[in-house]
Protein backbone atom coordinates (compact mmCIF):
# COMPACT_ATOMS: atom_id res chain seq x y z
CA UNK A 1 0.00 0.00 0.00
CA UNK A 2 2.77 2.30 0.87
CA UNK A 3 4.22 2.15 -2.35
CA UNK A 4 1.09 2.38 -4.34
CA UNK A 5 0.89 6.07 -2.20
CA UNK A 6 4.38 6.56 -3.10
CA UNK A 7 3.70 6.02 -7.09
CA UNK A 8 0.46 8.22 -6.69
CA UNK A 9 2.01 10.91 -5.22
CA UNK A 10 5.40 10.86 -7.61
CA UNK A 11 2.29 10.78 -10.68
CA UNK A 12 0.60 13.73 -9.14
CA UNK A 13 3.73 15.65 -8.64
CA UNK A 14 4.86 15.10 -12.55
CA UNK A 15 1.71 16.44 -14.02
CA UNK A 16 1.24 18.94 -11.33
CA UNK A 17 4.17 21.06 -12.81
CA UNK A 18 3.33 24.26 -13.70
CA UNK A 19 4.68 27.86 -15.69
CA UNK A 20 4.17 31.15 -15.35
CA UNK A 21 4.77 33.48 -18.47
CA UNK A 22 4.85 37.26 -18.64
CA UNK A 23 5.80 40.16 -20.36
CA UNK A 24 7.99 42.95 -19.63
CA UNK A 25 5.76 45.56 -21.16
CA UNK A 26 8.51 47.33 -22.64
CA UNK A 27 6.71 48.02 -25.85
CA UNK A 28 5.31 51.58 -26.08
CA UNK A 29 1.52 52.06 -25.86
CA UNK A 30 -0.10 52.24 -29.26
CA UNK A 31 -1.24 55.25 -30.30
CA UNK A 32 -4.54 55.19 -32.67
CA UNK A 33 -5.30 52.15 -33.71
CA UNK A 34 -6.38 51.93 -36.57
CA UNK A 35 -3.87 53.89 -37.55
CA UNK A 36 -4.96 57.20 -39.68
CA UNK A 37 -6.11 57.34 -42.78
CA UNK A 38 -3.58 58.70 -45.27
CA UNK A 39 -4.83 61.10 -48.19
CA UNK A 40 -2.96 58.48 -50.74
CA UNK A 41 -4.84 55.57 -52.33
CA UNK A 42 -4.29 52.32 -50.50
CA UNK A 43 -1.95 50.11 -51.48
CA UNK A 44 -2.15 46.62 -51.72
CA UNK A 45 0.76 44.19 -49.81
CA UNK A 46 1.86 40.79 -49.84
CA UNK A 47 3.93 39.61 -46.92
CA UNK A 48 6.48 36.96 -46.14
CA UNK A 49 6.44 35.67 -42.74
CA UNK A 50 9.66 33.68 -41.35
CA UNK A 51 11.24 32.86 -38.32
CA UNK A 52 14.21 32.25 -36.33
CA UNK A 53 15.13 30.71 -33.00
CA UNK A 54 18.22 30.62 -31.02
CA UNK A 55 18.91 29.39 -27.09
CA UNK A 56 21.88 31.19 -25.70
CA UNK A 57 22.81 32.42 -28.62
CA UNK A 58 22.94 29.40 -30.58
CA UNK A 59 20.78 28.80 -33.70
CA UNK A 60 18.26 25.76 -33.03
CA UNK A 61 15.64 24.37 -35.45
CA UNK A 62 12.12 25.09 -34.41
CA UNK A 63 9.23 23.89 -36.25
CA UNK A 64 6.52 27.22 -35.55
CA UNK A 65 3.04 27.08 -37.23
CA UNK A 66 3.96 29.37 -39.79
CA UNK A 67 0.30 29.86 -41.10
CA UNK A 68 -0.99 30.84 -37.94
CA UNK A 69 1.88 33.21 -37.46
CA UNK A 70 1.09 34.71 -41.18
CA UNK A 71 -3.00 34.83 -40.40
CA UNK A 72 -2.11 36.23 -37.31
CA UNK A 73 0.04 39.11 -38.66
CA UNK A 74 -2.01 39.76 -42.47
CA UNK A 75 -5.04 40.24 -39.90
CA UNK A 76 -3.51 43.06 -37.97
CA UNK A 77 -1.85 44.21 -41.53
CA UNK A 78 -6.14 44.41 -42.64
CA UNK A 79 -6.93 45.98 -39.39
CA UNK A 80 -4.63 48.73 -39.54
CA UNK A 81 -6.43 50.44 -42.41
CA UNK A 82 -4.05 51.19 -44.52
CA UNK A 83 -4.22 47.98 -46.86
CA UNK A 84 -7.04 47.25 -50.01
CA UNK A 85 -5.55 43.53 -49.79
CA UNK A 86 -2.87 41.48 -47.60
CA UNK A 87 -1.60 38.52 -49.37
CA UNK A 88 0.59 35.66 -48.00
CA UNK A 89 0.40 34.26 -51.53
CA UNK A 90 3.21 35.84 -53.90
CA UNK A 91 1.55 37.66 -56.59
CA UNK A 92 2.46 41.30 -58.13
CA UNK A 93 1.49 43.81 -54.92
CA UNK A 94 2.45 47.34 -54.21
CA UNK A 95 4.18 46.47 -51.31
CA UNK A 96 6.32 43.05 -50.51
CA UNK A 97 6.63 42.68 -46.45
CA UNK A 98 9.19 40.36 -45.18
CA UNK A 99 8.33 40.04 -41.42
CA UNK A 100 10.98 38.21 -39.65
CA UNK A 101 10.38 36.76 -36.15
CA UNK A 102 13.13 35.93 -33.82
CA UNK A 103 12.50 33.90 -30.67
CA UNK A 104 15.93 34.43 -28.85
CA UNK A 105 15.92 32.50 -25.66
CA UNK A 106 18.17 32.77 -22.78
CA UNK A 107 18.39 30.35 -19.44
CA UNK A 108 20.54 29.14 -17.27
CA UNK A 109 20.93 25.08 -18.64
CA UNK A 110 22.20 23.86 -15.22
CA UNK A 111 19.08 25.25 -13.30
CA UNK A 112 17.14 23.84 -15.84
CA UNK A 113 18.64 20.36 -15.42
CA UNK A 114 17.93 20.83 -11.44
CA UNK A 115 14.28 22.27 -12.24
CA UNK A 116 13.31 19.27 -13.43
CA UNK A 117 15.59 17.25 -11.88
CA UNK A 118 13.55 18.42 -8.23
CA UNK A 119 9.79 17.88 -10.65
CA UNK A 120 9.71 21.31 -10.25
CA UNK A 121 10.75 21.94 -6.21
CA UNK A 122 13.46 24.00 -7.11
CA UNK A 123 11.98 26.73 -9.23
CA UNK A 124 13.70 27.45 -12.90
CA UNK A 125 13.39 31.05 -15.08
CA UNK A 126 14.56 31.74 -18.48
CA UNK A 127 13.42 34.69 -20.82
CA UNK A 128 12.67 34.62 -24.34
CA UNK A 129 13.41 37.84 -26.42
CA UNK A 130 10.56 38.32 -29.08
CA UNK A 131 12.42 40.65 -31.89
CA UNK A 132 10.34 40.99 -35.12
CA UNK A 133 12.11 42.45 -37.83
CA UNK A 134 9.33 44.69 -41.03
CA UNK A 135 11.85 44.76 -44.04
CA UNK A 136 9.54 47.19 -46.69
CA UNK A 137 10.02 47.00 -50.73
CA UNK A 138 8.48 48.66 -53.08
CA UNK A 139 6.61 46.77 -56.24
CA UNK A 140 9.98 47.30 -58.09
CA UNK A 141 11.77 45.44 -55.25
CA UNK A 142 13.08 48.47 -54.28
CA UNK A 143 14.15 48.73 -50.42
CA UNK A 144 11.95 51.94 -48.67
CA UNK A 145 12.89 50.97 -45.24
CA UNK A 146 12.50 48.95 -42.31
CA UNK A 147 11.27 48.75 -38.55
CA UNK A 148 11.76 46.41 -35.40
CA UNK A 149 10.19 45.90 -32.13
CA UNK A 150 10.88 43.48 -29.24
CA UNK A 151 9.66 42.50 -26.28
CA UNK A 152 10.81 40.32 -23.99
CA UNK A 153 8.55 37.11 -21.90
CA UNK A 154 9.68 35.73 -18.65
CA UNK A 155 8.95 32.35 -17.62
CA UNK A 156 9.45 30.89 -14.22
CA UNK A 157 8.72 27.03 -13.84
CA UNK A 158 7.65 25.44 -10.36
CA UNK A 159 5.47 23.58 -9.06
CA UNK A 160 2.92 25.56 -7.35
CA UNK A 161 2.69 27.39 -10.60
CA UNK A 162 0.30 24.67 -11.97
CA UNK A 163 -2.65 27.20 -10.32
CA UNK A 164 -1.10 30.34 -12.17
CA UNK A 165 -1.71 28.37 -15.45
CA UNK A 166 -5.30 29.91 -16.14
CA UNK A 167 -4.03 33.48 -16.38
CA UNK A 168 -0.86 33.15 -18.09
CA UNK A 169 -0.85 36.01 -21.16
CA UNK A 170 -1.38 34.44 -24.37
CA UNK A 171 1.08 34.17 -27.14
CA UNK A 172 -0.85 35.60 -29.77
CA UNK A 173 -1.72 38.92 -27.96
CA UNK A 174 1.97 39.57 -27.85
CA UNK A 175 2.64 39.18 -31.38
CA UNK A 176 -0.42 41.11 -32.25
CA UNK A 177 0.93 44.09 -29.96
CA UNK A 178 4.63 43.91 -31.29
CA UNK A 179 2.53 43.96 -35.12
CA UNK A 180 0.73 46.71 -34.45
CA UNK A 181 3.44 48.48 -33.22
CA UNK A 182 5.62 47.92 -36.03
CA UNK A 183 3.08 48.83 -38.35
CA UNK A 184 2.60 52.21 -36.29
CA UNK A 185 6.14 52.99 -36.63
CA UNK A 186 6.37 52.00 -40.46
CA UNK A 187 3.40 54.70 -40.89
CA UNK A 188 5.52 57.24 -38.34
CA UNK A 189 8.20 56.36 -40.91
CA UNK A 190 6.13 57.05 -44.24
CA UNK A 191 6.34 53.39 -45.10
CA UNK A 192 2.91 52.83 -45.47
């Protein structure tokens, strides 16, 4: 009996782990959104979405739901008001977006090893720099200019944090903030 209580309890304790995510808030507050109207006819865009991911500084494959990323980001591109049409398919367009995403992640490997080492006693933290990256061409191919905004997400893992769980920020509202803030500065900027 003792050690079915023992194997219940190491069972509980394993799926009991728990994260807390959050951001710094470092981006500034968006202005009008949508943004203005412009007195110019609008133009139509088609955008490139990629990614890239590095831990401590080292490059590391990541396999990121690329469409959802590119819905995510043509949305807020529709949104902003300053688009007749937002393509992800290549076809002629007045404007051709690359947006680059860059997850660069930074921890401490040894504390993660004892993190989960402990299932979770001994609480583990490592931040992940979002950085996405607006490179702006004209129909030509021509090079008009380009923005960037980061923010940066905390995450501490323990084991109480299992009850934090339900109001951890969500992913997407992030990269919706850092698109509309991008696109705010590319209109600041006369890019759009």
């Amino acid at each position: 009996m003792k050690k079915l209580i023992a194997l219940f309890t190491l069972l509980t304790s394993l799926t009991l782990q728990g994260c807390v995510t959050y951001s710094q808030n470092s981006l500034p507050e968006i202005g009008q959104w949508p943004l203005p109207e412009t007195a110019q006819a609008k133009p139509t865009a088609y955008i490139k979405v990629q990614t890239e991911y590095s831990v401590n500084g080292t490059p590391t494959a990541n396999n990121p739901n690329i469409t959802k990323l590119e819905e995510l980001i043509r949305k807020e591109f529709l949104e902003s008001g300053r688009f007749s049409r937002v393509s992800t398919e290549q076809e002629a367009s007045d404007l051709y977006v690359t947006v680059t995403l860059r997850n660069q992640e930074t921890g401490n490997l040894g504390l993660a090893v004892v993190t989960g080492a402990t299932f979770f006693l001994v609480p583990g933290k490592f931040d992940n720099t979002l950085v996405m990256d607006m490179m702006f061409r004209d129909g030509d191919g021509k090079k008009l200019g380009r923005v960037e905004k980061q923010e940066v997400l905390t995450t501490w893992m323990h084991l109480l944090f299992v009850f934090a769980l339900p109001f951890n920020e969500s992913g997407d509202a992030i990269l919706t903030e850092l698109t509309k803030s991008n696109l705010e500065a590319a209109a600041k900027n006369d890019l759009i």
